[in-house]
N, C-alpha and C. Protein backbone atom coordinates (compact mmCIF):
# COMPACT_ATOMS: atom_id res chain seq x y z
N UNK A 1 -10.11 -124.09 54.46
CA UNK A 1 -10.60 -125.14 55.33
C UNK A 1 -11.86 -125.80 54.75
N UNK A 2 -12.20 -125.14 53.32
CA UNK A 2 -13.63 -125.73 53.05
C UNK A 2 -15.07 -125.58 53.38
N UNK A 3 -14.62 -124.45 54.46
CA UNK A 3 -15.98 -123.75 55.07
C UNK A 3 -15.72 -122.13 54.43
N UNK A 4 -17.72 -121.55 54.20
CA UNK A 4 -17.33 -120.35 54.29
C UNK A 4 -17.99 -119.44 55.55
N UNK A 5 -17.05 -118.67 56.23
CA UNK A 5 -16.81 -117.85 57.21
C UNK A 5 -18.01 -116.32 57.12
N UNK A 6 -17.79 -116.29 56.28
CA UNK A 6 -18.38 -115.14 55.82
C UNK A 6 -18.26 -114.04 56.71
N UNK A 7 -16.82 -113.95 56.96
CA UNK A 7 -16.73 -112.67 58.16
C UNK A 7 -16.48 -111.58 57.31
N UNK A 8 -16.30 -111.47 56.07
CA UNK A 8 -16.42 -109.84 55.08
C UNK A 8 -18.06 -109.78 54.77
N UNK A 9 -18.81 -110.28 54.22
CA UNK A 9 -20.08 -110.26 54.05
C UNK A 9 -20.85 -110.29 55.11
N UNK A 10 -20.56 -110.76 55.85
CA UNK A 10 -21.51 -110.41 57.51
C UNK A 10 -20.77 -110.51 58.58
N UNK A 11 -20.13 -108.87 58.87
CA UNK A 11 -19.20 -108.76 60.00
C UNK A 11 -19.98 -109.03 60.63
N UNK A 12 -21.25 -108.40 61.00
CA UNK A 12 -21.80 -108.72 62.71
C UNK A 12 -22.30 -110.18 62.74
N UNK A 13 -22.18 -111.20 62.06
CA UNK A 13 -22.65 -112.30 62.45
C UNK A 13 -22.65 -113.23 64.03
N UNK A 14 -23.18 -113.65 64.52
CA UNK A 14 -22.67 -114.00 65.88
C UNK A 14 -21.45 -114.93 65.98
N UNK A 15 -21.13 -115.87 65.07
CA UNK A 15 -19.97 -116.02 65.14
C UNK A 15 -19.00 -115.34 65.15
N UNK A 16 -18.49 -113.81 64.37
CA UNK A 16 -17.85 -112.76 63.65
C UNK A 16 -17.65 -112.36 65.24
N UNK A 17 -18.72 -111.93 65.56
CA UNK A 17 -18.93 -111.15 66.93
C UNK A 17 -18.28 -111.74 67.71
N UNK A 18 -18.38 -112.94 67.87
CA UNK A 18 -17.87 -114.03 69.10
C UNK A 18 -16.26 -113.88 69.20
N UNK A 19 -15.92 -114.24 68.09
CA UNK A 19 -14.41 -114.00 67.45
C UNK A 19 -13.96 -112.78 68.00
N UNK A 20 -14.13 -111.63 67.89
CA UNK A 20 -13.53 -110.22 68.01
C UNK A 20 -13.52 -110.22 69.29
N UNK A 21 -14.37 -110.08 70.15
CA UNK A 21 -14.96 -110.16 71.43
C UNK A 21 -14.02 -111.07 72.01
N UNK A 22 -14.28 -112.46 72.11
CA UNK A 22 -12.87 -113.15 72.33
C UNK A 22 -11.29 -113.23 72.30
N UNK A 23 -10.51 -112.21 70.94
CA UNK A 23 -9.72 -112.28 70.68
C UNK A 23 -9.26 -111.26 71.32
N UNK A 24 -10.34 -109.71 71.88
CA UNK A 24 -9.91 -108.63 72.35
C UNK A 24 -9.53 -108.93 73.63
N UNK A 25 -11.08 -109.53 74.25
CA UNK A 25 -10.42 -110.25 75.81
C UNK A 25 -9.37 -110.85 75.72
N UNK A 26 -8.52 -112.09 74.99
CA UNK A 26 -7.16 -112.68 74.87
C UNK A 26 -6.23 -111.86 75.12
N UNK A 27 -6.08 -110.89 74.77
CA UNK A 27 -4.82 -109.55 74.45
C UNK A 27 -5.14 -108.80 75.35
N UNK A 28 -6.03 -108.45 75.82
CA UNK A 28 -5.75 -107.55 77.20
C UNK A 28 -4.78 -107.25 77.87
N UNK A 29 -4.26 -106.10 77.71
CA UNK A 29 -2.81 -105.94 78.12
C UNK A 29 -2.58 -106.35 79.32
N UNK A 30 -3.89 -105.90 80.47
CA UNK A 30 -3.28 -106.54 82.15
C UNK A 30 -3.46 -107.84 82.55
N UNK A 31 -4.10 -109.05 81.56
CA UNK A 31 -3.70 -110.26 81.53
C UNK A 31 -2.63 -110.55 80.62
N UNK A 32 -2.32 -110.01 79.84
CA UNK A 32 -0.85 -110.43 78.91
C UNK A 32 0.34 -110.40 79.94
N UNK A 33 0.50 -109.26 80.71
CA UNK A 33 1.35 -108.50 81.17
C UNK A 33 1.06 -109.11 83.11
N UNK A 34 0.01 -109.77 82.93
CA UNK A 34 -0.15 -109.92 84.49
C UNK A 34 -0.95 -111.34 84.60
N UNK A 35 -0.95 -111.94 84.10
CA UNK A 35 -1.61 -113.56 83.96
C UNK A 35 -2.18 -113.81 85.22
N UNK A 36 -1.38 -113.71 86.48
CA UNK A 36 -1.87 -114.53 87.79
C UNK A 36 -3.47 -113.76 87.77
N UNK A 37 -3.78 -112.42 86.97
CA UNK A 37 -5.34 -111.79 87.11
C UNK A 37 -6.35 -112.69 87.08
N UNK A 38 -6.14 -113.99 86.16
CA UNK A 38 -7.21 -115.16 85.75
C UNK A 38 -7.45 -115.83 86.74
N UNK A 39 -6.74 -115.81 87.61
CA UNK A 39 -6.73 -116.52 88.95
C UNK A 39 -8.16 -116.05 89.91
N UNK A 40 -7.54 -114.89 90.25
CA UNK A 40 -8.12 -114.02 91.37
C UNK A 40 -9.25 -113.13 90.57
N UNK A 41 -9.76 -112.58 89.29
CA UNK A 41 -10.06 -112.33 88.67
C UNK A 41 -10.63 -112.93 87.30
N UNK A 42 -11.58 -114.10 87.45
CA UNK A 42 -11.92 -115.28 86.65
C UNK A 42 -12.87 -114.63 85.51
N UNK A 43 -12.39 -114.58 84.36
CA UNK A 43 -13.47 -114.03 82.80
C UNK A 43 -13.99 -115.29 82.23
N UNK A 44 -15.17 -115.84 83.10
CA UNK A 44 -15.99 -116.61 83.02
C UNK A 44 -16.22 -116.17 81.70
N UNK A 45 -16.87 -115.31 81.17
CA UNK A 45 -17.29 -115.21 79.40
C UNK A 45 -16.11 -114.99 78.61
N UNK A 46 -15.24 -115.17 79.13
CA UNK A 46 -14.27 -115.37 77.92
C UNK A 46 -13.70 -116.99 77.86
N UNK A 47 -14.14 -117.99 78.99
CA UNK A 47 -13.91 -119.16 78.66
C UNK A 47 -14.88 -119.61 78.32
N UNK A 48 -16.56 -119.40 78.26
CA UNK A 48 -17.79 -119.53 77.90
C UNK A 48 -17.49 -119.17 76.21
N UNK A 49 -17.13 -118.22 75.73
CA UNK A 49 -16.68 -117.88 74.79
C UNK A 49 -15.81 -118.40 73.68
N UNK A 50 -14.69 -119.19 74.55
CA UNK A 50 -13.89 -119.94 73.72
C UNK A 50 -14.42 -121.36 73.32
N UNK A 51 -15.35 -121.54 74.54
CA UNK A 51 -16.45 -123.08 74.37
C UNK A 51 -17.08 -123.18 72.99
N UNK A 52 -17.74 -121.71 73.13
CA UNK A 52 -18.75 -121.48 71.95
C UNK A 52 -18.07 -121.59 69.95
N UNK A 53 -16.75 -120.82 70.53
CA UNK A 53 -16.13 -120.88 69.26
C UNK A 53 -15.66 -122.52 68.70
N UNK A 54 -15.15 -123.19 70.01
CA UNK A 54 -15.16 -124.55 69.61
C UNK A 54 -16.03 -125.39 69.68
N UNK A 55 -16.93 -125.28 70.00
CA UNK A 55 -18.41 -125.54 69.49
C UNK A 55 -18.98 -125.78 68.23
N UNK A 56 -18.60 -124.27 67.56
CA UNK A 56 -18.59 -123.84 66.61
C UNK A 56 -17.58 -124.82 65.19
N UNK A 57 -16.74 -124.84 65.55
CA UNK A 57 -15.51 -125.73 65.27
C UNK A 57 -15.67 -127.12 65.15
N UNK A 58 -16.35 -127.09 66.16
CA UNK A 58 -16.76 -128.86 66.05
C UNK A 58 -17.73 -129.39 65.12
N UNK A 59 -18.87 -128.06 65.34
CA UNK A 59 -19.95 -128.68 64.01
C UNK A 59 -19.24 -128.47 62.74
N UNK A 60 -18.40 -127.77 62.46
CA UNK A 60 -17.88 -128.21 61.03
C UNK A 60 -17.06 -128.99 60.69
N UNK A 61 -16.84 -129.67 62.00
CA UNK A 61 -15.90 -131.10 61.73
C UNK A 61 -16.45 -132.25 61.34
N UNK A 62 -17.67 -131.81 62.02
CA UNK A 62 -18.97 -133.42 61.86
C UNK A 62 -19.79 -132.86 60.59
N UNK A 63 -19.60 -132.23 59.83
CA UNK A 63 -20.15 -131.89 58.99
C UNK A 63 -19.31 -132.13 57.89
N UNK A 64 -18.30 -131.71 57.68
CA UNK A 64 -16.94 -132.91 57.23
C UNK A 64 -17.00 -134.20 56.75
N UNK A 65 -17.45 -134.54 58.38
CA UNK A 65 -17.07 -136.20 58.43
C UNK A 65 -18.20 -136.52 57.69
N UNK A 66 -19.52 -136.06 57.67
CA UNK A 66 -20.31 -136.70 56.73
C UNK A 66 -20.59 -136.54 54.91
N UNK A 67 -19.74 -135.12 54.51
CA UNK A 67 -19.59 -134.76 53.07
C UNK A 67 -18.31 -134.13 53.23
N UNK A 68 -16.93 -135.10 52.65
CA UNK A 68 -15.60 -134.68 52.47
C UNK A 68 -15.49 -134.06 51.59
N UNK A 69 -14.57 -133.08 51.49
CA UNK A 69 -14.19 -132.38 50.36
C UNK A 69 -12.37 -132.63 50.29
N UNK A 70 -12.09 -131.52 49.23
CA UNK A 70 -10.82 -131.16 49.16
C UNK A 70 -10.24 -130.13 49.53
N UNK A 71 -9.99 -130.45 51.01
CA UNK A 71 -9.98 -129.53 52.06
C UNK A 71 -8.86 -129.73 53.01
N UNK A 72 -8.50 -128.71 53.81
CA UNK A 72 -7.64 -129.62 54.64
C UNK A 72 -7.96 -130.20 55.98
N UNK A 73 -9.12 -129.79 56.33
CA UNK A 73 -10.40 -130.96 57.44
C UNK A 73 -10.19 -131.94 56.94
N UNK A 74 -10.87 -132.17 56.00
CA UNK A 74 -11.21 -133.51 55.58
C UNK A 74 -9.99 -134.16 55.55
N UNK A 75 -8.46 -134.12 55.03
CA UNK A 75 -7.30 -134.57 55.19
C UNK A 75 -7.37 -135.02 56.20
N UNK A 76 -7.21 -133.99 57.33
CA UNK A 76 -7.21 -134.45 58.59
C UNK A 76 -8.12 -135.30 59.24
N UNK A 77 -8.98 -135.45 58.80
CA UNK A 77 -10.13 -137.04 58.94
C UNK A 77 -9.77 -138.03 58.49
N UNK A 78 -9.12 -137.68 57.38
CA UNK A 78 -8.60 -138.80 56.64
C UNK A 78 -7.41 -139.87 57.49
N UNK A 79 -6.44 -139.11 57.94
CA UNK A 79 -5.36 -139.44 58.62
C UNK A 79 -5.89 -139.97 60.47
N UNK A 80 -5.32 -141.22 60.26
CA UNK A 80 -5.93 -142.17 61.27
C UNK A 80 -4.95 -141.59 62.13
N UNK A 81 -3.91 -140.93 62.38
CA UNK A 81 -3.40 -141.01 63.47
C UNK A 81 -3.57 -139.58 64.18
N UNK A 82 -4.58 -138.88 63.59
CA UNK A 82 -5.12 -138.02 64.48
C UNK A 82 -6.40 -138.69 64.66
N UNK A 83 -6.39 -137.99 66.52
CA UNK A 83 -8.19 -138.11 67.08
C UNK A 83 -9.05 -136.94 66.85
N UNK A 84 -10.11 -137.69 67.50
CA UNK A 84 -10.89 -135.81 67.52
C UNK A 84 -10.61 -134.92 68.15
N UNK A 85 -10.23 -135.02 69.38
CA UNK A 85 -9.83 -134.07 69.80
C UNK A 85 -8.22 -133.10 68.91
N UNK A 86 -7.13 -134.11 68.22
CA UNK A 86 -6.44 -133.69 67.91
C UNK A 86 -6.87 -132.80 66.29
N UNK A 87 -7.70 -133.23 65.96
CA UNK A 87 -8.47 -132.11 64.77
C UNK A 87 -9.06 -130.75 64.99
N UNK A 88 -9.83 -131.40 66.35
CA UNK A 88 -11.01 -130.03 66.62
C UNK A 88 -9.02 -129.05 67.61
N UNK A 89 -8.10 -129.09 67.73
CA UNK A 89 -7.36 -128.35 68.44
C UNK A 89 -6.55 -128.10 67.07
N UNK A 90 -6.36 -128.61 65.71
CA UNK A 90 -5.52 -127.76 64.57
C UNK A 90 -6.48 -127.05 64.09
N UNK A 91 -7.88 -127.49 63.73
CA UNK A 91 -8.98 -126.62 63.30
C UNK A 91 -8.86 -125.40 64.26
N UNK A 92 -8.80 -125.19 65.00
CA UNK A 92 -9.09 -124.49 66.63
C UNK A 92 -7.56 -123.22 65.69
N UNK A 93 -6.32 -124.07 65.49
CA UNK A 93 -4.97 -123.29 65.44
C UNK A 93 -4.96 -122.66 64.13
N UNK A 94 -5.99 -123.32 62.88
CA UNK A 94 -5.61 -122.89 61.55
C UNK A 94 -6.50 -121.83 61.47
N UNK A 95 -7.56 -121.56 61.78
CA UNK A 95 -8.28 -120.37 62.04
C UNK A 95 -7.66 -119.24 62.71
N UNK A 96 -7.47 -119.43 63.76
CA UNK A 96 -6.55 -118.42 64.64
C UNK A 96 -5.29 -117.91 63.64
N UNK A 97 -4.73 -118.94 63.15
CA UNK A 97 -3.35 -118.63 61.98
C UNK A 97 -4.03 -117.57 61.37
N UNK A 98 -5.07 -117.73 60.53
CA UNK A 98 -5.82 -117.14 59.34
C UNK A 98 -5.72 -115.31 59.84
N UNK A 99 -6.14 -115.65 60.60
CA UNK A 99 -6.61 -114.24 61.13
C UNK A 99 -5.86 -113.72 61.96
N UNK A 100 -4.62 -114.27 62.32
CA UNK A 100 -3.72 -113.04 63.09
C UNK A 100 -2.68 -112.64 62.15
N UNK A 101 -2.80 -113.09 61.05
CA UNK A 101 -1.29 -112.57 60.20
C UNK A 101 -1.75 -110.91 59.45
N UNK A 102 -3.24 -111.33 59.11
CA UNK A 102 -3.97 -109.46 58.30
C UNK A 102 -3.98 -108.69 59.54
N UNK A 103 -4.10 -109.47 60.84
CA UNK A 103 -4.20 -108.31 62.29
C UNK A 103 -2.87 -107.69 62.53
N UNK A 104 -1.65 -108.50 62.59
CA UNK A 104 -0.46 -108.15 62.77
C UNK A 104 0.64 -107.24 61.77
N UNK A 105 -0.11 -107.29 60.71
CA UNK A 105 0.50 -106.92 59.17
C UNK A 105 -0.11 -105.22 59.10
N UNK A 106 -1.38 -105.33 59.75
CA UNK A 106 -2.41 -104.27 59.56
C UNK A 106 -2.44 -103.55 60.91
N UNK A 107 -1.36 -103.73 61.66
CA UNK A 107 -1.06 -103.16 62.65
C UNK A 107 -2.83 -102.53 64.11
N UNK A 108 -3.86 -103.28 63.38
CA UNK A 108 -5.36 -102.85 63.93
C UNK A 108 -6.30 -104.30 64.10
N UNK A 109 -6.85 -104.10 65.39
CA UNK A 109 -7.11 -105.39 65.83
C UNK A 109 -7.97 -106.23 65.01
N UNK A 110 -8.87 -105.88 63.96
CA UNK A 110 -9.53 -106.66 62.95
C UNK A 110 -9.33 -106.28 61.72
């Protein structure tokens, strides 16, 4: 994506942190298995959480937009027929890609 993450060199980073923390709340077996819980049972910091990560997401979009690389952000800036919002939601999906295929392969949540 042209950014570096640095989630091997500094697991505990607060982003790193944010990520795990988030992704564990996602999978929770008695919201996987029981959804209507979000309802009646609202994880205010886990949608505070997902803000933050796209937050996060966003400043490296505008950071992008002002020094392009050869990347696949910047592609996607490039291409007029995505908006922002439709960038900051594949940025949002290609990250998530990244990191659930070593979780699922590696049978352990990070």
């Amino acid at each position: 994506m042209g950014y570096q993450f640095n989630a091997i060199l500094a697991p505990d980073s607060p982003f790193v942190k944010e990520y795990r923390e988030i992704n564990e709340a996602l999978i929770a077996p008695p919201y996987i298995f029981l959804p209507f819980l979000d309802k009646y049972f609202p994880r205010n910091h886990v949608v505070e959480g997902v803000k933050y990560l796209r937050g996060k997401f966003a400043e490296i979009i505008e950071a992008k937009r002002e020094k392009r690389g050869e990347d696949v952000i910047s592609r996607m800036l490039d291409d007029a027929s995505l908006d922002s919002r439709e960038v900051l939601d594949n940025v949002s999906i290609l990250f998530i890609a990244g990191h659930v295929s070593p979780i699922l392969s590696a049978g352990n949540p990070y």
